[in-house]
C-alpha atoms as a PDB file:
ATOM      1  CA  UNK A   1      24.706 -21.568 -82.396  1.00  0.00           C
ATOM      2  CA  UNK A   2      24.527 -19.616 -79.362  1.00  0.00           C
ATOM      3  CA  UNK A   3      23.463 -22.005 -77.251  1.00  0.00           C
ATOM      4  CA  UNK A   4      26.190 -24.562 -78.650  1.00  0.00           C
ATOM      5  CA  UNK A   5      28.628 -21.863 -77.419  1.00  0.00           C
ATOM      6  CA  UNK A   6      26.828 -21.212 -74.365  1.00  0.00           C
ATOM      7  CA  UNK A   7      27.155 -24.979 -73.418  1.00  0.00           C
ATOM      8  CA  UNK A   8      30.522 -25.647 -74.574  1.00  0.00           C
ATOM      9  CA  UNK A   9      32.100 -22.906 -72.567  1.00  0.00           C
ATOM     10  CA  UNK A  10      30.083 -24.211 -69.697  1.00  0.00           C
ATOM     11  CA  UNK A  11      30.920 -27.470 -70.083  1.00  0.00           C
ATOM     12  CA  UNK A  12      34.665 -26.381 -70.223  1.00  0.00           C
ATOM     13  CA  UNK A  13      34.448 -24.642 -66.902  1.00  0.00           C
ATOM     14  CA  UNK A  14      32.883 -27.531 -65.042  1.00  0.00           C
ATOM     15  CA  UNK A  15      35.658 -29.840 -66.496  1.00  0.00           C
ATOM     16  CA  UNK A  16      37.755 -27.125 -65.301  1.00  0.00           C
ATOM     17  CA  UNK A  17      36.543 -26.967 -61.724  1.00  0.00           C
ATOM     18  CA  UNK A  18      36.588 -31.191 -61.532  1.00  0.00           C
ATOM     19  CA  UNK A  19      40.183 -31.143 -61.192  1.00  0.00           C
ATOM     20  CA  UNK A  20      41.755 -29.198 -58.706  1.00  0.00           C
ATOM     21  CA  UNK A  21      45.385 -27.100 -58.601  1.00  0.00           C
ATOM     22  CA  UNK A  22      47.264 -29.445 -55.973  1.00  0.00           C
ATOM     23  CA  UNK A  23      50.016 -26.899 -56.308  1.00  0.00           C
ATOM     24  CA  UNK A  24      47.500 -24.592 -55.237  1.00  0.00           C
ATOM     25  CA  UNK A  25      47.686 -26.555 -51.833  1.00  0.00           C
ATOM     26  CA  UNK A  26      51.275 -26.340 -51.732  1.00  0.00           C
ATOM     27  CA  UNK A  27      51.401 -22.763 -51.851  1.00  0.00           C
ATOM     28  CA  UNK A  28      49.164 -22.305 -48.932  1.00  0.00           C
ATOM     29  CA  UNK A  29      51.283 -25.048 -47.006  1.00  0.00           C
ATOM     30  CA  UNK A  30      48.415 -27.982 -47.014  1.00  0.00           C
ATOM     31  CA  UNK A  31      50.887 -30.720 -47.451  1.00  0.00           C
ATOM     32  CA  UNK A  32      48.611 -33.271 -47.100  1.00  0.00           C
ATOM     33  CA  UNK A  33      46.055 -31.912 -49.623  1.00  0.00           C
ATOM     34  CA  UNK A  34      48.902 -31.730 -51.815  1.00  0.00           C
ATOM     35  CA  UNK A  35      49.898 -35.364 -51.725  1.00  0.00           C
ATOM     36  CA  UNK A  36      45.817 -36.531 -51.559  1.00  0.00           C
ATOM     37  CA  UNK A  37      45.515 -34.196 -54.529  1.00  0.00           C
ATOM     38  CA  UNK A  38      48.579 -35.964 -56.545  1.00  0.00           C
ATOM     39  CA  UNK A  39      47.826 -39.201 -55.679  1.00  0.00           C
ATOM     40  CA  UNK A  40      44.088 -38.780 -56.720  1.00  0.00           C
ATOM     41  CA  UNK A  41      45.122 -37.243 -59.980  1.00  0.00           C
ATOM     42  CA  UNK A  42      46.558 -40.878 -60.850  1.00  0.00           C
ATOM     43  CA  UNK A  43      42.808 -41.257 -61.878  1.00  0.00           C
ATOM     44  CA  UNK A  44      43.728 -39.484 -65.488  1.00  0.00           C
ATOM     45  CA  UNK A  45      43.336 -42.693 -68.235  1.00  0.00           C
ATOM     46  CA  UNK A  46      41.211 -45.435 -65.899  1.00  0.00           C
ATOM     47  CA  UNK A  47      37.835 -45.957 -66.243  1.00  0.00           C
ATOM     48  CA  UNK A  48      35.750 -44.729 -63.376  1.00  0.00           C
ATOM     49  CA  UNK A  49      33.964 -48.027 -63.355  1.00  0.00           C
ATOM     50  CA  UNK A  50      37.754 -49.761 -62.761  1.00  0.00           C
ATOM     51  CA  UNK A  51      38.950 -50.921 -59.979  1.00  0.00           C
ATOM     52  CA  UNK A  52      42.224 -48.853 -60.677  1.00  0.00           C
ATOM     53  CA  UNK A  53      40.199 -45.550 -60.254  1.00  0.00           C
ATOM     54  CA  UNK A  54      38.927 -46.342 -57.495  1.00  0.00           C
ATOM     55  CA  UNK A  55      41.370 -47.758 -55.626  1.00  0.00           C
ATOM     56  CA  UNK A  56      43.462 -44.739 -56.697  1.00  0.00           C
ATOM     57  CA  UNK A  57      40.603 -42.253 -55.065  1.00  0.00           C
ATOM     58  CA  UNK A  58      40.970 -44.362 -51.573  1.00  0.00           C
ATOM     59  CA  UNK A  59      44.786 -43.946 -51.403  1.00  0.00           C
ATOM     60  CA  UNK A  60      44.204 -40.589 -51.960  1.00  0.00           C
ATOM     61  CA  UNK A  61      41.914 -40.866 -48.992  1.00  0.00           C
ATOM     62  CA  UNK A  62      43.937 -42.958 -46.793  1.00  0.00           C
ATOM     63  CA  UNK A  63      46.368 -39.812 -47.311  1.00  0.00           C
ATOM     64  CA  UNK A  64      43.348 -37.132 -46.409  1.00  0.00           C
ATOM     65  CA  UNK A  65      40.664 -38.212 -45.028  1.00  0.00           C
ATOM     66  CA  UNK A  66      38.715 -34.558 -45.808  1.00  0.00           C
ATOM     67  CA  UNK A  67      40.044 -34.124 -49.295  1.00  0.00           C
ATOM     68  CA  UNK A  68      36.934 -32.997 -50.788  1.00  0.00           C
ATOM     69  CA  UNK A  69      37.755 -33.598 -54.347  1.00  0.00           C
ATOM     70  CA  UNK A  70      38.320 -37.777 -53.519  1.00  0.00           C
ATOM     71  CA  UNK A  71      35.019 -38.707 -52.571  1.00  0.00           C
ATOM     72  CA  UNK A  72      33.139 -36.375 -54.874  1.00  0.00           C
ATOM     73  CA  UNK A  73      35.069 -38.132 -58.031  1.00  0.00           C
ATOM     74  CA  UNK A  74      34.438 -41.717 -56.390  1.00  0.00           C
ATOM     75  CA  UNK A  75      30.543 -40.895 -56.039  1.00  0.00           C
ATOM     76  CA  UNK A  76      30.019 -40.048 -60.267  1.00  0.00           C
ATOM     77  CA  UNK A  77      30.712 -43.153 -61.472  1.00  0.00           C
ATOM     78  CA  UNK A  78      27.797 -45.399 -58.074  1.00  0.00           C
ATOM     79  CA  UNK A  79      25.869 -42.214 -59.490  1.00  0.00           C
ATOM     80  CA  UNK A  80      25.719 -43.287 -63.090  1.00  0.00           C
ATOM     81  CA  UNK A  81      25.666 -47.314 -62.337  1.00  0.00           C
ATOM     82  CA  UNK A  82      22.098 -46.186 -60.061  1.00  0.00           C
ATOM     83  CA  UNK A  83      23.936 -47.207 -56.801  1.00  0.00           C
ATOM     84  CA  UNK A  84      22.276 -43.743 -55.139  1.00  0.00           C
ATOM     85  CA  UNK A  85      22.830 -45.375 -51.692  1.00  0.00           C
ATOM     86  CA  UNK A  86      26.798 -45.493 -52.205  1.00  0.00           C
ATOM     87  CA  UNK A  87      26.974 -42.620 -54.211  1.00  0.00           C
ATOM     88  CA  UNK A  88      24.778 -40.366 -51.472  1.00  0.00           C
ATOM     89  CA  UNK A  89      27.150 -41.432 -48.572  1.00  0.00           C
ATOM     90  CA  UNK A  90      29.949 -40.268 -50.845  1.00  0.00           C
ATOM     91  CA  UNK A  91      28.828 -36.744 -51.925  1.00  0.00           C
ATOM     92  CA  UNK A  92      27.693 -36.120 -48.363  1.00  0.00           C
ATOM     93  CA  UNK A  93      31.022 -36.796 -47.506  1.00  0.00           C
ATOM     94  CA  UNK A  94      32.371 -34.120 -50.248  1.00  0.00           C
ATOM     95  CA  UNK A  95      29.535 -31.619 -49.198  1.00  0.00           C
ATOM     96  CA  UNK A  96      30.934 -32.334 -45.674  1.00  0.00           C
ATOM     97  CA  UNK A  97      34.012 -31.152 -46.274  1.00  0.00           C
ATOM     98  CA  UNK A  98      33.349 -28.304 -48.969  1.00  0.00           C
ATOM     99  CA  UNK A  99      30.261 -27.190 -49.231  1.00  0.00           C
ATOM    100  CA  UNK A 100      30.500 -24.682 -51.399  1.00  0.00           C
ATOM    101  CA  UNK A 101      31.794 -26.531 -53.849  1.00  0.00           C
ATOM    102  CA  UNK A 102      29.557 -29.529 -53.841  1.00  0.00           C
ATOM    103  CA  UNK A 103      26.009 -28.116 -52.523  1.00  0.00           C
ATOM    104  CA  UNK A 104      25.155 -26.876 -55.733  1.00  0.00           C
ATOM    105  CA  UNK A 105      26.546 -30.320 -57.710  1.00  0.00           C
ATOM    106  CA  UNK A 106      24.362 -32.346 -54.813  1.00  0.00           C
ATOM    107  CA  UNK A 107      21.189 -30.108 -54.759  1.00  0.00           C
ATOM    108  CA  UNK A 108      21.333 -30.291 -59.119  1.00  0.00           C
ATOM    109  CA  UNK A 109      21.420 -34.541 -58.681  1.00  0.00           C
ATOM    110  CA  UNK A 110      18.551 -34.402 -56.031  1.00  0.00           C
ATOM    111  CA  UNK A 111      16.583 -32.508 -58.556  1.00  0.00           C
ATOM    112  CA  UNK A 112      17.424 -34.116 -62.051  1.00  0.00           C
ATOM    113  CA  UNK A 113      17.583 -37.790 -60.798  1.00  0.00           C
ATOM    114  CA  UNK A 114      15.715 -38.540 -57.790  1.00  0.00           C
ATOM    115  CA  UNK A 115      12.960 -35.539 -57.501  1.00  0.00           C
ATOM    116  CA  UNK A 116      13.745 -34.893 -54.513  1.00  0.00           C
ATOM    117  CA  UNK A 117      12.615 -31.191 -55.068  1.00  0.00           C
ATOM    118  CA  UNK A 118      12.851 -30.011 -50.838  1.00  0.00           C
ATOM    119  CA  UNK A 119      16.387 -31.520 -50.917  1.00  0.00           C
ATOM    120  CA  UNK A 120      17.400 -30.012 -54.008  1.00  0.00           C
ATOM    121  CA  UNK A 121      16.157 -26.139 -52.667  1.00  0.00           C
ATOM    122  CA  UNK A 122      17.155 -26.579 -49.223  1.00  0.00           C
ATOM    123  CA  UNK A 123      21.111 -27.431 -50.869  1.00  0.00           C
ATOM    124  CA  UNK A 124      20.796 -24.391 -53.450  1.00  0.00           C
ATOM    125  CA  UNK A 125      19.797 -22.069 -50.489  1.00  0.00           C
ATOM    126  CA  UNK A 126      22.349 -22.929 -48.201  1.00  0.00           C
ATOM    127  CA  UNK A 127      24.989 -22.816 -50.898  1.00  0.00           C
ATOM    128  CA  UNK A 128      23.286 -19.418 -51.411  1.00  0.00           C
ATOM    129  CA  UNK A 129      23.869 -18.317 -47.875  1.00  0.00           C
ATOM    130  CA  UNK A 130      27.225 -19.497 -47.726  1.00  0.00           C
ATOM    131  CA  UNK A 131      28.786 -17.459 -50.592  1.00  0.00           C
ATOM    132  CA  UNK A 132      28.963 -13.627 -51.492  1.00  0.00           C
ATOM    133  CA  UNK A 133      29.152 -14.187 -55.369  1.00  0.00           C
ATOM    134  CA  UNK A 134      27.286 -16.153 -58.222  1.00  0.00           C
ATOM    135  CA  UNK A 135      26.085 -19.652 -57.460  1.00  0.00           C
ATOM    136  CA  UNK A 136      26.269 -20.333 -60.911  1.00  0.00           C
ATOM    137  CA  UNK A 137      25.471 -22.969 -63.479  1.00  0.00           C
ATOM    138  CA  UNK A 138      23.916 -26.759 -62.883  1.00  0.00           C
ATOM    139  CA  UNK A 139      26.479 -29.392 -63.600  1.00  0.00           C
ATOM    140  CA  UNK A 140      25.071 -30.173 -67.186  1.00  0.00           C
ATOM    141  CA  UNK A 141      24.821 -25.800 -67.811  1.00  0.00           C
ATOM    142  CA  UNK A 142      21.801 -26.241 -68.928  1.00  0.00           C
ATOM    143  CA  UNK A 143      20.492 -24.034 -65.976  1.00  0.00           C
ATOM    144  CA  UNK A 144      21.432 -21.417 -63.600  1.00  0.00           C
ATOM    145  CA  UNK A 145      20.984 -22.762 -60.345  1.00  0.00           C
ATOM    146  CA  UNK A 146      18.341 -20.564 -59.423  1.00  0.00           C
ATOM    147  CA  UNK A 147      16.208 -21.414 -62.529  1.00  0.00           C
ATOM    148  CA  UNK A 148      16.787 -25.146 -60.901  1.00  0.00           C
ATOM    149  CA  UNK A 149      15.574 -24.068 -57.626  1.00  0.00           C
ATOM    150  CA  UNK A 150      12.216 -22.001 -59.162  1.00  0.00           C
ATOM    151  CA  UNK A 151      11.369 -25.685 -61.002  1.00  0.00           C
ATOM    152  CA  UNK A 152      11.658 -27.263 -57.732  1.00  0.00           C
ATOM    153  CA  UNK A 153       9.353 -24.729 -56.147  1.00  0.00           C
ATOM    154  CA  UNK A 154       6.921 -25.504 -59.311  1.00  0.00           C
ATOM    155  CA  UNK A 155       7.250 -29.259 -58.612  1.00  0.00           C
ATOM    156  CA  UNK A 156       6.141 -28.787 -55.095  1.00  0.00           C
ATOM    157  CA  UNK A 157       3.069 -26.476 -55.290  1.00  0.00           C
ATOM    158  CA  UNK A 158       4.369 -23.008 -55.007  1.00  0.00           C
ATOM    159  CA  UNK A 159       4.354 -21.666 -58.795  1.00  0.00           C
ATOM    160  CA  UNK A 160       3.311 -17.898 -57.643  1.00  0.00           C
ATOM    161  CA  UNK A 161       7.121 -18.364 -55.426  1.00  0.00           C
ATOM    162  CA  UNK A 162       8.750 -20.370 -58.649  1.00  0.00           C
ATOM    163  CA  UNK A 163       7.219 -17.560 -60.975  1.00  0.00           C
ATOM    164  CA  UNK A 164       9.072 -14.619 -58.979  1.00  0.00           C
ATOM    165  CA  UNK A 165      12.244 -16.937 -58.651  1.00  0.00           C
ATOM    166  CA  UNK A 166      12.799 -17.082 -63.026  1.00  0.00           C
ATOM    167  CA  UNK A 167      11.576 -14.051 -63.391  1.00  0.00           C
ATOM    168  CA  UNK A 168      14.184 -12.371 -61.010  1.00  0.00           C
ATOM    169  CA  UNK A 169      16.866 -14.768 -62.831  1.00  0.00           C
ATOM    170  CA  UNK A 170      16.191 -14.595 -66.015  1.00  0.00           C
ATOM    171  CA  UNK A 171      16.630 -10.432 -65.856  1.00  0.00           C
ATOM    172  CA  UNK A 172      20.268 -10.751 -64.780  1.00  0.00           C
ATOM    173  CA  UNK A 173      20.826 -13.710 -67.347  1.00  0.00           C
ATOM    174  CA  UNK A 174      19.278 -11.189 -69.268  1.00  0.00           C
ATOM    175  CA  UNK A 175      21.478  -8.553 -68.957  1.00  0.00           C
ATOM    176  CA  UNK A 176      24.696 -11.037 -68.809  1.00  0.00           C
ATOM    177  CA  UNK A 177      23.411 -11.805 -72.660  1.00  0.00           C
ATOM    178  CA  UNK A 178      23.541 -15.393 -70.824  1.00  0.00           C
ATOM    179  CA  UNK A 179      20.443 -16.407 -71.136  1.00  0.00           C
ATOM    180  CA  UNK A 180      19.159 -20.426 -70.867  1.00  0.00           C
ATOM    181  CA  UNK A 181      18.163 -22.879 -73.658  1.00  0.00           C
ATOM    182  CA  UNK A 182      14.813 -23.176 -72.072  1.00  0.00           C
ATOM    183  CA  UNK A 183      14.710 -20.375 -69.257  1.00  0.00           C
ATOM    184  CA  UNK A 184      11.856 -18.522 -71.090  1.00  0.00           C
ATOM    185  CA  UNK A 185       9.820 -22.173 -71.563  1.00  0.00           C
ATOM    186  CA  UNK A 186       9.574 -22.302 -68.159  1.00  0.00           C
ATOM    187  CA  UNK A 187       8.318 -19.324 -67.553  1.00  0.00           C
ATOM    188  CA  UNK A 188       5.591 -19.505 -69.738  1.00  0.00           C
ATOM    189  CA  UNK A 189       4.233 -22.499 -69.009  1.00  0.00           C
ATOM    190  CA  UNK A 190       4.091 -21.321 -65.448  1.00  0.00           C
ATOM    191  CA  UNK A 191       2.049 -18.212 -66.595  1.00  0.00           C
ATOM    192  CA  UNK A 192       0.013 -19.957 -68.818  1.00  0.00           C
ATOM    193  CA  UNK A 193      -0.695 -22.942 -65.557  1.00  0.00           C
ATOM    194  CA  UNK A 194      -1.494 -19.779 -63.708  1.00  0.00           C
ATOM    195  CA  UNK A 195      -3.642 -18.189 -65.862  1.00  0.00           C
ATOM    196  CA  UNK A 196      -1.482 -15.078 -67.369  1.00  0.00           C
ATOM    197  CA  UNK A 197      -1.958 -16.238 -70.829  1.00  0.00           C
ATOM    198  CA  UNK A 198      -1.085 -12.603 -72.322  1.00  0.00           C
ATOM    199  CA  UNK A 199       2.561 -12.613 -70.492  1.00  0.00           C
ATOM    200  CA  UNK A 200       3.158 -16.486 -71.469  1.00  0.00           C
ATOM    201  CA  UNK A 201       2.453 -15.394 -75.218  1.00  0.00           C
ATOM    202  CA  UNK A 202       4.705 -12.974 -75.063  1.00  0.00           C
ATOM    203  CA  UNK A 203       7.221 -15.594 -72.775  1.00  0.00           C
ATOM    204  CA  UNK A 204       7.407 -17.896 -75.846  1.00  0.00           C
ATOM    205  CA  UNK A 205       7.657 -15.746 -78.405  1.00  0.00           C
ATOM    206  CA  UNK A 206      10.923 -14.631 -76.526  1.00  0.00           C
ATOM    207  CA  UNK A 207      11.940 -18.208 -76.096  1.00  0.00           C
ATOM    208  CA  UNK A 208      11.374 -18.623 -79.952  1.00  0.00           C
ATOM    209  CA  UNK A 209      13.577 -16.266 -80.420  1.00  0.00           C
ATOM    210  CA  UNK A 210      16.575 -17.163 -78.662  1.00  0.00           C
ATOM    211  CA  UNK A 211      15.934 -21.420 -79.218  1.00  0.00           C
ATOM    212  CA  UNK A 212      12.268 -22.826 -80.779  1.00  0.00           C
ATOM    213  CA  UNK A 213      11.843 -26.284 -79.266  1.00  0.00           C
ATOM    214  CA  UNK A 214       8.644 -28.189 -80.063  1.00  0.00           C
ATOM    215  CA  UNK A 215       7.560 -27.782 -76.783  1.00  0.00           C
ATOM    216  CA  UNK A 216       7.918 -23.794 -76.795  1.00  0.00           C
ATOM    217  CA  UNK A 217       5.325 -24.666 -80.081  1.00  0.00           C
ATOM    218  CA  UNK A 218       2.766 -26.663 -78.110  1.00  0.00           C
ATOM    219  CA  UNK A 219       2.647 -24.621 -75.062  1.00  0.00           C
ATOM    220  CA  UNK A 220       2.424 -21.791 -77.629  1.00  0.00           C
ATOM    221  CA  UNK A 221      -0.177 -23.465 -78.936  1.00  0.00           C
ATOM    222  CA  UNK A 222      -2.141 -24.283 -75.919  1.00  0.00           C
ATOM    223  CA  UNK A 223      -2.268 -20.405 -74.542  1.00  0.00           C
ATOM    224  CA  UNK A 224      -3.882 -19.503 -77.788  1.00  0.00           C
ATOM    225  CA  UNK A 225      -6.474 -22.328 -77.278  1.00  0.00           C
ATOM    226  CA  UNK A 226      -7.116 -20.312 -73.730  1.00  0.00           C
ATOM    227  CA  UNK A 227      -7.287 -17.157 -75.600  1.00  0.00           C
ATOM    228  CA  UNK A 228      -9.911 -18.485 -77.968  1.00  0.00           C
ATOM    229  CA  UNK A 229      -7.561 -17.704 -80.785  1.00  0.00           C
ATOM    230  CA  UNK A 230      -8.366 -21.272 -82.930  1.00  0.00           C
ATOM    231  CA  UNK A 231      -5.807 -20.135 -86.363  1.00  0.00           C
ATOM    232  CA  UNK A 232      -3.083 -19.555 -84.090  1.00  0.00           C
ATOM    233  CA  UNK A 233      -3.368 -22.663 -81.616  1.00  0.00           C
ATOM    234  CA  UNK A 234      -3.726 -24.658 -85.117  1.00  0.00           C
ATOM    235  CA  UNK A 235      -1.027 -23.285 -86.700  1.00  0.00           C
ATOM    236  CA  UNK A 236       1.169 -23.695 -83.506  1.00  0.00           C
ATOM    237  CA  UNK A 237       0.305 -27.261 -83.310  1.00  0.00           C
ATOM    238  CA  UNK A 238       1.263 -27.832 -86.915  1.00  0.00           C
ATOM    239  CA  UNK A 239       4.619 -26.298 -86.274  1.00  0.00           C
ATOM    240  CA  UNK A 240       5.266 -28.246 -82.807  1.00  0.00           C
ATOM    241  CA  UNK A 241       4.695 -31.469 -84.781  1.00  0.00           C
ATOM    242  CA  UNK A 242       7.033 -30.369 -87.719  1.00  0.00           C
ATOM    243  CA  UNK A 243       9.370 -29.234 -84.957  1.00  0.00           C
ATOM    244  CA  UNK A 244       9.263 -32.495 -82.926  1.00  0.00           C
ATOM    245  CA  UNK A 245       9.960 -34.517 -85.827  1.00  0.00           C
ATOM    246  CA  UNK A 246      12.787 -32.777 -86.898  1.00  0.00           C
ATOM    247  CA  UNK A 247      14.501 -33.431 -83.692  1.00  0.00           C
ATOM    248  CA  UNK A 248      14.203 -30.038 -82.741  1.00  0.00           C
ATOM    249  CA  UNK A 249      12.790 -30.842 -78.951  1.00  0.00           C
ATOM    250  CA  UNK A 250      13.874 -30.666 -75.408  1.00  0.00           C
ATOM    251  CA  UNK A 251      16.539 -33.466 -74.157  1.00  0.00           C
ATOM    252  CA  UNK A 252      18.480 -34.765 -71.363  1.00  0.00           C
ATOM    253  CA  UNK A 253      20.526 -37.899 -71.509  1.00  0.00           C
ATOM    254  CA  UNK A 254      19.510 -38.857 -68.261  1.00  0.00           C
ATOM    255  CA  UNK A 255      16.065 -38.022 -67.398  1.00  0.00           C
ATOM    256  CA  UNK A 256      12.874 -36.337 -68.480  1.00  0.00           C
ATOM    257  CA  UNK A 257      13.055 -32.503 -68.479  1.00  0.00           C
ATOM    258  CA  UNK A 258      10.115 -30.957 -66.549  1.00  0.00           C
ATOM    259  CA  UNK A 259       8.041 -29.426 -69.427  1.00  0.00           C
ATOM    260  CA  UNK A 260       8.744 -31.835 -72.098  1.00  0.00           C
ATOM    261  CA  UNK A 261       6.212 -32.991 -74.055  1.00  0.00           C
ATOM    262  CA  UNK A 262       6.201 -35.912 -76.609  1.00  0.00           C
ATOM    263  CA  UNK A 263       4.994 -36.609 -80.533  1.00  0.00           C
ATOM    264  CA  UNK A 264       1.498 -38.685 -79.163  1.00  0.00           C
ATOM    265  CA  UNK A 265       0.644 -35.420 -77.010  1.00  0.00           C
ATOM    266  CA  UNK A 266       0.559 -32.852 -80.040  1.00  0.00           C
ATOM    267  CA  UNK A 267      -0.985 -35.704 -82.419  1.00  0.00           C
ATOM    268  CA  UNK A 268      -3.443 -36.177 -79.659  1.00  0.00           C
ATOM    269  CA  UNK A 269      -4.284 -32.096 -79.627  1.00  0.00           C
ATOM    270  CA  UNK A 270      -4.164 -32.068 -83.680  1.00  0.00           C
ATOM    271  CA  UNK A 271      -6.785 -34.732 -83.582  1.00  0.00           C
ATOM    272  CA  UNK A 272      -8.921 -32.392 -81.270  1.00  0.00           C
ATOM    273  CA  UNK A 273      -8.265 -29.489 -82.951  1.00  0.00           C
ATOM    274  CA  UNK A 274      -9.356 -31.397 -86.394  1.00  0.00           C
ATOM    275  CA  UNK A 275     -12.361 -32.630 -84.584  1.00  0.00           C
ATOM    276  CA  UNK A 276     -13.488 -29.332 -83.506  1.00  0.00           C
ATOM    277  CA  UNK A 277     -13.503 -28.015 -87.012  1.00  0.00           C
ATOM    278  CA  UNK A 278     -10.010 -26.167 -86.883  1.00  0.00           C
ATOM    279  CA  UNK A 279      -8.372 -27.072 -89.919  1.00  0.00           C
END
């Protein structure tokens, strides 16, 4: 339930940072953000596959050609139909224009749909550099940004860097009582790939805490194995696979989370745990 909280008040302040205060333009005297801004919010009610949306985002861009806000919105919907070339020219556009509002949105869509895990770190650092408060949360809140950028250090070789990255996170989510659905999953299996099987056991037994996943199980399972601990890894296996099938597993709508593991890879391990005698 915490987590279902967690995400639904993060998903409420992305949704709340998508549309932007055109009177907020007015006050400051931008007269043609405020009419790109009104125009654009004639998007409310169309499809963003229509041609009505988009043709509303142009105008809005005929009226400003920087308005931020325009070409971001036009880029989600080339994003989601997989036309990345159309929808990369379009949030390098918005990034143009206001970077701190869209480097962390383009670095999270390098990461999660393409892999492109230099991109992705090279955007969250320079959003980094650019701003004297929180970067915040990915666009699906599932992350913090920096948790984002320690996976993409993982994913490229450097687990000692990624291991200092969540570790230095993960303290002030910590301390925020903000912690992520899989922060402490991460973490282990990066102590347990790097051979600090006493800290992952202790990782996951945090992570079970807060939200037990299958794959917090497996991995569980798999430092115990290291550990020469056969009851436990057996026993963690058997719980994984009860986990797993009740639907009680890592997901993303759009792509494979790193660290995810599937039904034939603990039914694989059960088979040679059986075969090994530990039953």
């Amino acid at each position: 339930m915490k987590y279902f909280n967690l995400l639904m008040l993060l998903f409420a302040f992305s949704s709340s940072l998508a549309q932007p205060n055109c009177e907020a333009y007015k006050y400051y005297g931008d007269t043609l953000k405020y009419e790109a801004c009104k125009k654009a919010m004639e998007i409310k009610g169309h499809y963003q596959f229509s041609k009505e949306y988009q043709t509303v985002l142009d105008e809005s861009i005929e009226i400003d050609p920087t308005f931020d806000y325009a070409y971001w919105a036009k880029s989600i919907a080339y994003l989601k139909s997989g036309d990345f070339v159309t929808w990369k020219k379009l949030i390098d556009k918005a990034v143009e224009y206001n970077p701190k509002e869209h480097l962390g949105y383009r670095g999270w869509c390098r990461y999660q749909f393409f892999r492109d895990y230099k991109g992705a770190i090279k955007d969250i650092e320079k959003l980094d550099s650019l701003v004297d408060y929180d970067i915040g949360q990915t666009q699906n809140g599932t992350y913090h940004l920096n948790i984002a950028k320690g996976m993409c250090y993982k994913a490229i070789g450097e687990k000692e860097k990624a291991i200092a990255i969540l570790e230095k996170q993960i303290k002030l989510n910590e301390e925020e009582n903000f912690v992520g659905a899989y922060d402490y999953l991460h973490l282990g299996v990066l102590y347990l790939e790097t051979e600090k099987f006493e800290k992952a056991v202790e990782t996951f037994k945090k992570q079970s805490e807060n939200n037990e996943v299958a794959e917090n199980q497996y991995y569980l399972a798999m430092t115990y194995l290291k550990l020469d601990k056969p009851t436990e890894y057996k026993s963690c296996l058997d719980k994984a696979k009860e986990l797993y099938i009740g639907e009680r597993r890592m997901t993303d709508p759009y792509s494979n989370p790193m660290d995810k593991i599937y039904l034939e890879n603990i039914e694989n391990e059960l088979k040679t745990a059986y075969n090994n005698g530990y039953k």
